[in-house]
N, C-alpha and C. Protein backbone atom coordinates (compact mmCIF):
# COMPACT_ATOMS: atom_id res chain seq x y z
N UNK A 1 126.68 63.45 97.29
CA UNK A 1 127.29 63.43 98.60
C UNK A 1 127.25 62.01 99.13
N UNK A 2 128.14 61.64 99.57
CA UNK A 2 128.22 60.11 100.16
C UNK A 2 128.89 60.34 101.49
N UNK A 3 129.13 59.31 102.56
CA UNK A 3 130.16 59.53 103.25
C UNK A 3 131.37 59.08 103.26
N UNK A 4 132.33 60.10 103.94
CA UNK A 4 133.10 60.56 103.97
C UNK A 4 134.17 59.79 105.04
N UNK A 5 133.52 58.50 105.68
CA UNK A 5 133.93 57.53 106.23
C UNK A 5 134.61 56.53 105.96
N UNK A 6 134.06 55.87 104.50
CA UNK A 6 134.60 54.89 104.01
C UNK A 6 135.93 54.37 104.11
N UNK A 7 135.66 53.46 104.84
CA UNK A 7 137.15 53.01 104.89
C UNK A 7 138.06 52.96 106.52
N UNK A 8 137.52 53.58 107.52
CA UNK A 8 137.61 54.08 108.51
C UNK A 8 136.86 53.38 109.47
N UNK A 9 135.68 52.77 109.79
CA UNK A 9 135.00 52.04 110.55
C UNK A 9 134.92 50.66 109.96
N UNK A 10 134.52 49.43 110.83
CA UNK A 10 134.04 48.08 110.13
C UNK A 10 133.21 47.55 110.81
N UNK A 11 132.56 46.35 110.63
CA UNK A 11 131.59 45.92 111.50
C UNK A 11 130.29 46.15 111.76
N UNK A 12 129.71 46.21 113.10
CA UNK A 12 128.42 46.91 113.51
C UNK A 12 128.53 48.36 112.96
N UNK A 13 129.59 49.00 113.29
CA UNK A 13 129.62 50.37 113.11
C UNK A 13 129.53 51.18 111.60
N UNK A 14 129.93 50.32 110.82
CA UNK A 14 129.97 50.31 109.20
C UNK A 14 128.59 50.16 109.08
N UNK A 15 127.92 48.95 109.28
CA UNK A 15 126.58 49.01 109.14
C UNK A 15 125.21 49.83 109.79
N UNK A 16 125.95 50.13 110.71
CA UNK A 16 125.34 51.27 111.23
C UNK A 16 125.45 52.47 110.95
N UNK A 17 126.41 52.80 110.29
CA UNK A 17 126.71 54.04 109.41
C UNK A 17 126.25 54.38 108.01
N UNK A 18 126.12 52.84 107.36
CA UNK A 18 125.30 52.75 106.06
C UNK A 18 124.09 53.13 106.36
N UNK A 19 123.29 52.84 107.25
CA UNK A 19 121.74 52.97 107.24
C UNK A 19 121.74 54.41 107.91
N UNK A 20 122.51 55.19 107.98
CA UNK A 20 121.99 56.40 108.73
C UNK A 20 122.47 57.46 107.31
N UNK A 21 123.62 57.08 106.62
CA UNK A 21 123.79 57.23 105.20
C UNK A 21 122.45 57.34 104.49
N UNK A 22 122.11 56.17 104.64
CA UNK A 22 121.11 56.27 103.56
C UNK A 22 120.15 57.24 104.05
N UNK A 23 119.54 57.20 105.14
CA UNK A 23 118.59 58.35 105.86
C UNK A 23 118.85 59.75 105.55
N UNK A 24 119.96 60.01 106.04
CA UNK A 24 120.53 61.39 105.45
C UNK A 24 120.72 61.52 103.92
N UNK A 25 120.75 60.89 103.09
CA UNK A 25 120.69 61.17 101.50
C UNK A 25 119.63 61.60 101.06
N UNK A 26 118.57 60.89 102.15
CA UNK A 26 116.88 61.74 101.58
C UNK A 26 116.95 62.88 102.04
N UNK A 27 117.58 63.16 103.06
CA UNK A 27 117.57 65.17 103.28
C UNK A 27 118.51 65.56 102.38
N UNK A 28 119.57 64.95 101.45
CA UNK A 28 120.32 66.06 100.56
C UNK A 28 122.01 66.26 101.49
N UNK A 29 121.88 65.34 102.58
CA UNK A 29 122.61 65.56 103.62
C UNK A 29 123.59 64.10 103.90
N UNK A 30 124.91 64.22 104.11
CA UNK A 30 126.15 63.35 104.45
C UNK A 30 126.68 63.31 105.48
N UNK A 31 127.16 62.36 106.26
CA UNK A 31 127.88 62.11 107.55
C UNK A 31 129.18 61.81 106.87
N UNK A 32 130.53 62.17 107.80
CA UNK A 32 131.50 62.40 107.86
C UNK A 32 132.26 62.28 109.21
N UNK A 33 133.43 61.97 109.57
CA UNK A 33 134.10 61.95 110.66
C UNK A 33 134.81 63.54 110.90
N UNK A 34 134.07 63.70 112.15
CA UNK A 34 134.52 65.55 112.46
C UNK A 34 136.02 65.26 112.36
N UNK A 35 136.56 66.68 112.13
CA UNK A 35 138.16 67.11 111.98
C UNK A 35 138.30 67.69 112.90
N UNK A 36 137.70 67.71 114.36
CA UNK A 36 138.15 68.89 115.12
C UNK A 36 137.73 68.17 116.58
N UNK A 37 137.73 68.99 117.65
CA UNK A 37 137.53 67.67 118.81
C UNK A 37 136.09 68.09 119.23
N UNK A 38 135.30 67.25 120.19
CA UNK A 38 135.92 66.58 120.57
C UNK A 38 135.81 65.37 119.49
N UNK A 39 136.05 65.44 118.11
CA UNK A 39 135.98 64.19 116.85
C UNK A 39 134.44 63.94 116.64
N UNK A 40 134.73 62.65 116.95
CA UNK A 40 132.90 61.67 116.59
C UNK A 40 132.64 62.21 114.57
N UNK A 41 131.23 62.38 114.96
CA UNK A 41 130.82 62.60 113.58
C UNK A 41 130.02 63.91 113.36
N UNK A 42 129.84 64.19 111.76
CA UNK A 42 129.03 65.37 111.48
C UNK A 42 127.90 64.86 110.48
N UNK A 43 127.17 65.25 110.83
CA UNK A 43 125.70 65.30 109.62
C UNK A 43 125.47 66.58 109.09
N UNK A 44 125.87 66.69 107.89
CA UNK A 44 126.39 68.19 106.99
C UNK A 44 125.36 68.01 106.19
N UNK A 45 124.65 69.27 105.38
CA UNK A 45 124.99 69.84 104.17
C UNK A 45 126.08 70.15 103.27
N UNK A 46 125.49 70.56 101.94
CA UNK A 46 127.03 71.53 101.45
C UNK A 46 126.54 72.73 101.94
N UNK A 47 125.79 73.35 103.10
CA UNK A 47 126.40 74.79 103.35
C UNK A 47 126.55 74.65 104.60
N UNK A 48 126.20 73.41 105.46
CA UNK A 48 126.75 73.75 106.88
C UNK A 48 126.44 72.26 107.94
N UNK A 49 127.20 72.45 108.86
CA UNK A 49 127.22 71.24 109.61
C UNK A 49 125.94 71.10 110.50
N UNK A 50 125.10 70.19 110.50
CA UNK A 50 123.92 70.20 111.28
C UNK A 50 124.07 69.90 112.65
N UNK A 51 124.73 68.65 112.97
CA UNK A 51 125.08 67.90 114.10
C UNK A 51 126.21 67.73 113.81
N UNK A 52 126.65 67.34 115.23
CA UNK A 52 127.89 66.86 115.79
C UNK A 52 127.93 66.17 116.90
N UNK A 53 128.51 65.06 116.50
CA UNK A 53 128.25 63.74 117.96
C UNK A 53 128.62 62.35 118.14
N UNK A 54 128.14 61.52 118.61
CA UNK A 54 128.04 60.47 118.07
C UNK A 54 127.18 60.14 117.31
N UNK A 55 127.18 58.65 116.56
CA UNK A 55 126.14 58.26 115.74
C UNK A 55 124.86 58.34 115.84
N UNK A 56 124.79 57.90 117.49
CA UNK A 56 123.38 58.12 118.51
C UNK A 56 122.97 59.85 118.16
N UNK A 57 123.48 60.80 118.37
CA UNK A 57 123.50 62.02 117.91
C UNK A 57 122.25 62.19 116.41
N UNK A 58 123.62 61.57 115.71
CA UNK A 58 122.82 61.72 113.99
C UNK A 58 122.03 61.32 114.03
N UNK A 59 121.63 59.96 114.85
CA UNK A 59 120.58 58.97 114.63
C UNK A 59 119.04 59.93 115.15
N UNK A 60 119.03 60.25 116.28
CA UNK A 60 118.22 61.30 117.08
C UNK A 60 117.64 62.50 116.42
N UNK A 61 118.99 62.93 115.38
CA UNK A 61 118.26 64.02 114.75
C UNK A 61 117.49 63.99 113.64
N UNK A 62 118.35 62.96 112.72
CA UNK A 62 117.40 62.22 111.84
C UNK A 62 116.00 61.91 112.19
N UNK A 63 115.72 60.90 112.70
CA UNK A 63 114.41 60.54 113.63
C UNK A 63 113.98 61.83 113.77
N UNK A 64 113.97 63.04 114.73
CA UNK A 64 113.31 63.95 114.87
C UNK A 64 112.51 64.77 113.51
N UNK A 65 113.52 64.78 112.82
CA UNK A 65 113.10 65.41 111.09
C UNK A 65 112.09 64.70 110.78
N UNK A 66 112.42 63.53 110.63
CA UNK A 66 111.93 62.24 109.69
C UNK A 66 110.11 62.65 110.49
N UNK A 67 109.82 62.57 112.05
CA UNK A 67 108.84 62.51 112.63
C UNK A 67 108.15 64.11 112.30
N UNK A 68 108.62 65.16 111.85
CA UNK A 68 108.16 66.54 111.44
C UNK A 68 107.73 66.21 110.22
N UNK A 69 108.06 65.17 109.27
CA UNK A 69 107.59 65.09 107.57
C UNK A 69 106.10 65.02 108.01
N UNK A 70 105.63 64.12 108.47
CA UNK A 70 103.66 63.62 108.68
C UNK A 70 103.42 64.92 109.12
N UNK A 71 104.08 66.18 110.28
CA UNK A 71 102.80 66.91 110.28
C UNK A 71 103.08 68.43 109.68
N UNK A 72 101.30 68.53 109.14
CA UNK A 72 101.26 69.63 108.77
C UNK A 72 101.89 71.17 109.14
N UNK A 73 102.57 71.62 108.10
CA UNK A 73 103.44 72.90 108.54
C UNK A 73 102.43 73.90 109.67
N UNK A 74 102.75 74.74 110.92
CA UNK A 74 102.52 75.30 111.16
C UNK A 74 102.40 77.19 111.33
N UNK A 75 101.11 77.24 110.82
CA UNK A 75 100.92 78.98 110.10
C UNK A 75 100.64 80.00 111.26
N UNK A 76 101.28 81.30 111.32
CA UNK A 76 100.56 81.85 112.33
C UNK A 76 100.17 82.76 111.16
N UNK A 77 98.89 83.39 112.02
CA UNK A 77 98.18 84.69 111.16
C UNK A 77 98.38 86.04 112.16
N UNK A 78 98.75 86.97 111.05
CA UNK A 78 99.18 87.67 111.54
C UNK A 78 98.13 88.77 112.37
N UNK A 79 98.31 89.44 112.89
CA UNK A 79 97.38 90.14 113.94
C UNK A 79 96.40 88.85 114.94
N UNK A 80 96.99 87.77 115.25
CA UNK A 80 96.47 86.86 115.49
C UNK A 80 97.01 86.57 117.13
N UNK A 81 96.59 86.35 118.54
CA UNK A 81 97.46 86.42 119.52
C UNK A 81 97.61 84.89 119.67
N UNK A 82 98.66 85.15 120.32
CA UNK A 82 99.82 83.94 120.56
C UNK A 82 98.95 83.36 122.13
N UNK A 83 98.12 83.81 122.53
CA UNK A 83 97.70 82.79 123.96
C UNK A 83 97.07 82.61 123.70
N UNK A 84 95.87 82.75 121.98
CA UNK A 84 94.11 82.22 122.24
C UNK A 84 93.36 83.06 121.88
């Protein structure tokens, strides 16, 4: 999966699109220019669109993921109450 941009932006925005590229390749995941309104961009899978936004968008959600990798998954046990 690569994006789906190429060719379409230049500049700051190209380079700013490469590095969020590359971020999203470690999830398995590609940015693309939406087909539908209101436009901007998508941060996909191949089974489904994650975000939709601007770059600031992708950038935000990325970051949020990226900051869930360090912590440990959270377990509930069952017959266990939820206030304590």
């Amino acid at each position: 999966m690569g994006t789906e941009a190429a060719g379409i932006v230049s500049g700051p925005v190209q380079l700013r699109l490469d590095e969020l590229t590359e971020r999203a390749a470690l999830r398995s995941m590609a940015i693309r220019k939406a087909h539908e309104p209101p436009y901007g961009w998508e941060l996909y899978s191949p089974f489904r669109v994650v975000v939709t936004g601007s770059l600031d968008n992708v950038a935000a959600w990325l970051t949020a993921a990226e900051a869930r990798d360090d912590q440990p998954p959270v377990l509930s046990v069952a017959g266990e109450r939820a206030d304590g």
